[in-house]
C-alpha atoms as a PDB file:
ATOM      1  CA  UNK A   1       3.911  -5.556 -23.064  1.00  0.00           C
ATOM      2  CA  UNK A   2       7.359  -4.161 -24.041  1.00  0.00           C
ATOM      3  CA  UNK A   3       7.241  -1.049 -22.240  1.00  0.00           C
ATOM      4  CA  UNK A   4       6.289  -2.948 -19.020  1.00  0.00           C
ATOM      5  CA  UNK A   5       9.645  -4.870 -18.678  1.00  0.00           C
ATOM      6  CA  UNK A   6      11.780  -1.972 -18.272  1.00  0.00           C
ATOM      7  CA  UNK A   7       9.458  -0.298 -15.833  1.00  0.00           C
ATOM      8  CA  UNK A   8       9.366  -3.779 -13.734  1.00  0.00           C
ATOM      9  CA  UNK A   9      12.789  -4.112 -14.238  1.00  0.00           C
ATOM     10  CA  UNK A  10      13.560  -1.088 -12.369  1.00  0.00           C
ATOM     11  CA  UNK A  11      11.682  -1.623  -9.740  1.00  0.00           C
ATOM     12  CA  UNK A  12      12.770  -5.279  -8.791  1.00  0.00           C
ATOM     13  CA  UNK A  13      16.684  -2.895  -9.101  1.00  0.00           C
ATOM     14  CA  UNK A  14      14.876  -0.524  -6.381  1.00  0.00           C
ATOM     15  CA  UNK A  15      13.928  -3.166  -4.400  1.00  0.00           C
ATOM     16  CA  UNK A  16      16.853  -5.127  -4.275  1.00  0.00           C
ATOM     17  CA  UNK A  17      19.372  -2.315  -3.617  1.00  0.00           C
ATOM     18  CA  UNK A  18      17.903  -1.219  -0.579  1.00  0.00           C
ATOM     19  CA  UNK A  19      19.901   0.555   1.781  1.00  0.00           C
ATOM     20  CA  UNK A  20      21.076  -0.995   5.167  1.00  0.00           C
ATOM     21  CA  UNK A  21      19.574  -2.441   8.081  1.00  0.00           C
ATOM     22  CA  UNK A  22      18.137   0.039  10.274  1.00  0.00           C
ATOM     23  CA  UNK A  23      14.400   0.188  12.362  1.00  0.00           C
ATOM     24  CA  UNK A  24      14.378   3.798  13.039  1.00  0.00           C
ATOM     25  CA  UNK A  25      10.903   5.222  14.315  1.00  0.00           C
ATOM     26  CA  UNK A  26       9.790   8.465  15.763  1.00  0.00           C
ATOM     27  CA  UNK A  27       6.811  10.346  16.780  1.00  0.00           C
ATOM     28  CA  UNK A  28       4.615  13.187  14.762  1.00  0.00           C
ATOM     29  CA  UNK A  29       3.021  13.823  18.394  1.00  0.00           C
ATOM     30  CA  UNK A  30       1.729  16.400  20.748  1.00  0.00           C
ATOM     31  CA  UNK A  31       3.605  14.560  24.072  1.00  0.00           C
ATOM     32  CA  UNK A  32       7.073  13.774  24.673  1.00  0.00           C
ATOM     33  CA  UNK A  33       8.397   9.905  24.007  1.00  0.00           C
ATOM     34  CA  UNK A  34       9.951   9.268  27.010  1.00  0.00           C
ATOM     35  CA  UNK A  35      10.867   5.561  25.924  1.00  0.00           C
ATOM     36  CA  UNK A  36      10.957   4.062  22.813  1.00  0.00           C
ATOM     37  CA  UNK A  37      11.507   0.174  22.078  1.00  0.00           C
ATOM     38  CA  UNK A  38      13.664  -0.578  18.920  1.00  0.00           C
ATOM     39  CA  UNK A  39      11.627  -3.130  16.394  1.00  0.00           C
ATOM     40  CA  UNK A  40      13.212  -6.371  15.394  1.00  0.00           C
ATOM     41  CA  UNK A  41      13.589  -6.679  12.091  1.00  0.00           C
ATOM     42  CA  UNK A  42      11.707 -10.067  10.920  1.00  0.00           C
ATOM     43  CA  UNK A  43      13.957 -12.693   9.784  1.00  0.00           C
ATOM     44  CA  UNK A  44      11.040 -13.560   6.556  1.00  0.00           C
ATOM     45  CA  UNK A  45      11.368 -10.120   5.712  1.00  0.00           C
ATOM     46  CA  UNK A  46      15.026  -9.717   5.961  1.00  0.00           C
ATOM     47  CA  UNK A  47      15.610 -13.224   3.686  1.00  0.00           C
ATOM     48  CA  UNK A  48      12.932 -11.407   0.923  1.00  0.00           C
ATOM     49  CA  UNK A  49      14.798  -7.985   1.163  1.00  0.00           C
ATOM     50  CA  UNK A  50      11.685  -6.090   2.634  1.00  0.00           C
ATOM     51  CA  UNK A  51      12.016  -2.543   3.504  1.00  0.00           C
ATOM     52  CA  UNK A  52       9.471  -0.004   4.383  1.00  0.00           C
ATOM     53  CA  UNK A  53       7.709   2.107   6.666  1.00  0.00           C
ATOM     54  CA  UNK A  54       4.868   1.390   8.939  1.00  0.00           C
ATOM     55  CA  UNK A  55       2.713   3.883  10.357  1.00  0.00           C
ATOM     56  CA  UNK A  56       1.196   2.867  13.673  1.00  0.00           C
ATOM     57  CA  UNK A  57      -1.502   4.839  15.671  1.00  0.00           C
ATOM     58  CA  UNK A  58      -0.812   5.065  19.530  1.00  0.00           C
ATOM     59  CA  UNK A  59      -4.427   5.455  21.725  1.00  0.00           C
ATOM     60  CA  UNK A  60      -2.364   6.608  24.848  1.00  0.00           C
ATOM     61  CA  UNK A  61      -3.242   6.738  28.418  1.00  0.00           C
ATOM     62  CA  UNK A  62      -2.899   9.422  30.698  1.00  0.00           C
ATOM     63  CA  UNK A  63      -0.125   7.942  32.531  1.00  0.00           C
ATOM     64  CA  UNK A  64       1.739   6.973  28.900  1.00  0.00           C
ATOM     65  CA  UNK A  65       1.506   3.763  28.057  1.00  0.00           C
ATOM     66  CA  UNK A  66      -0.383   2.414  25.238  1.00  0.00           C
ATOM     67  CA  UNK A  67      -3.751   1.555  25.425  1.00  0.00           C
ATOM     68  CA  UNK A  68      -4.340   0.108  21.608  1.00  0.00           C
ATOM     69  CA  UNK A  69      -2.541   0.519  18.496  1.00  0.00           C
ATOM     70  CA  UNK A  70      -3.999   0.397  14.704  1.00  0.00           C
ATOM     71  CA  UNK A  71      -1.544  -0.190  11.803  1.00  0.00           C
ATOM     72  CA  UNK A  72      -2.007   3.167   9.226  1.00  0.00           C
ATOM     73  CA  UNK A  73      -0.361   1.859   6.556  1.00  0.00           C
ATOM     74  CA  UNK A  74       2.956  -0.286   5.740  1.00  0.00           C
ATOM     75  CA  UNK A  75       4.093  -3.977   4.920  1.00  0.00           C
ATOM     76  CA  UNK A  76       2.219  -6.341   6.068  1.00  0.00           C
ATOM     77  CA  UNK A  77       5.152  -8.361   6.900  1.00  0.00           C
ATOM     78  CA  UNK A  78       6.361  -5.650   8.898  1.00  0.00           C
ATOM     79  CA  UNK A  79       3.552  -4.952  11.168  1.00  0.00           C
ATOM     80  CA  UNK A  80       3.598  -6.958  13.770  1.00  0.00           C
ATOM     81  CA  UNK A  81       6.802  -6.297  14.732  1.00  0.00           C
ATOM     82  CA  UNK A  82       5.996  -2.374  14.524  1.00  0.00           C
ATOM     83  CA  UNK A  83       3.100  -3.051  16.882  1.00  0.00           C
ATOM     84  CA  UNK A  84       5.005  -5.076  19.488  1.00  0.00           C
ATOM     85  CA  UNK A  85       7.438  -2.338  19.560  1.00  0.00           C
ATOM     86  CA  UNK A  86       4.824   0.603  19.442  1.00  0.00           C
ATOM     87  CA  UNK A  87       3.402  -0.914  22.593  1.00  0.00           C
ATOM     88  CA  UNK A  88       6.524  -0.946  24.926  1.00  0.00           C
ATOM     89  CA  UNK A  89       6.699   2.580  24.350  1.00  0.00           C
ATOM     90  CA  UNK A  90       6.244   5.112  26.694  1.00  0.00           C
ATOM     91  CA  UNK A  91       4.923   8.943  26.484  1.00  0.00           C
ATOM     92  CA  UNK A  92       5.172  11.932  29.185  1.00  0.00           C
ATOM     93  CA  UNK A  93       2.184  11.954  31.365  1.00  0.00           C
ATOM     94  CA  UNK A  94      -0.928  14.263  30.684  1.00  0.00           C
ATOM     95  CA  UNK A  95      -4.580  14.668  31.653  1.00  0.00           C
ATOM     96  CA  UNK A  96      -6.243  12.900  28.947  1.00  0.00           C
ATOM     97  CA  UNK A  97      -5.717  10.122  26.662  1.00  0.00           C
ATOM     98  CA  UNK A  98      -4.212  11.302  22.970  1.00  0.00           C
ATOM     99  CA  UNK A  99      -3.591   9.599  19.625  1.00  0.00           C
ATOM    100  CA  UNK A 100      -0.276   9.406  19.030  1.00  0.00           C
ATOM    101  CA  UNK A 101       1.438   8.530  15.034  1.00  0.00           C
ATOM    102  CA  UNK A 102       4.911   6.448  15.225  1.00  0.00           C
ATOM    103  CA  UNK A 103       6.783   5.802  12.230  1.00  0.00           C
ATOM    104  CA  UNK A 104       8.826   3.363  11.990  1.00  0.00           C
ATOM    105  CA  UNK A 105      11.418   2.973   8.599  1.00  0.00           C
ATOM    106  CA  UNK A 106      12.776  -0.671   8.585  1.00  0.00           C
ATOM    107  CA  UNK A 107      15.375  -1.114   5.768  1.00  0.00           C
ATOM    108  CA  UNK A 108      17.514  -4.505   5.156  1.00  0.00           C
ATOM    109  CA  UNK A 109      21.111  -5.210   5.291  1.00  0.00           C
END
């Protein structure tokens, strides 16, 4: 039980001194982003100090906008606001539908 208060004490220090506000994402993708939509930051998560990243998967249409989206992985209280963003994107036309991965780092002031 000893050895577990250090451990959690470090990692409530990690959590709190998070570095500053930014919602940065970009694509691991095959086509071109040809415009991206900033997230906004959620006002629960910015008064609990959440920071994180949120992977979102983009089911593209040929003509670039997003047809679906599926969150990968990330914070829960973060997601939503990754998705809304994720879906005012827009990617370079091609001939067939892709899957696209965004990632999107939010980090509190």
């Amino acid at each position: 039980m000893r050895r577990m208060l250090p451990i959690a004490f470090f990692a409530v220090l990690v959590f709190i001194a998070a570095p500053r506000c930014s919602a940065q994402d970009h694509a691991e993708s095959s086509r071109k982003l040809v415009a991206r939509a900033e997230p906004s930051y959620p006002g629960i998560a910015r008064s609990m100090h959440i920071s994180g990243t949120v992977r979102i998967e983009a089911v593209v249409a040929p003509n670039g906008t997003v047809k679906s989206t599926s969150v990968l992985g990330g914070h829960p209280v973060l997601a939503q606001s990754a998705v809304d963003a994720v879906r005012k994107c827009k990617w370079e036309a091609a001939s067939h539908e892709t899957k696209e991965v965004v990632i999107l780092n939010f980090r509190p002031d």
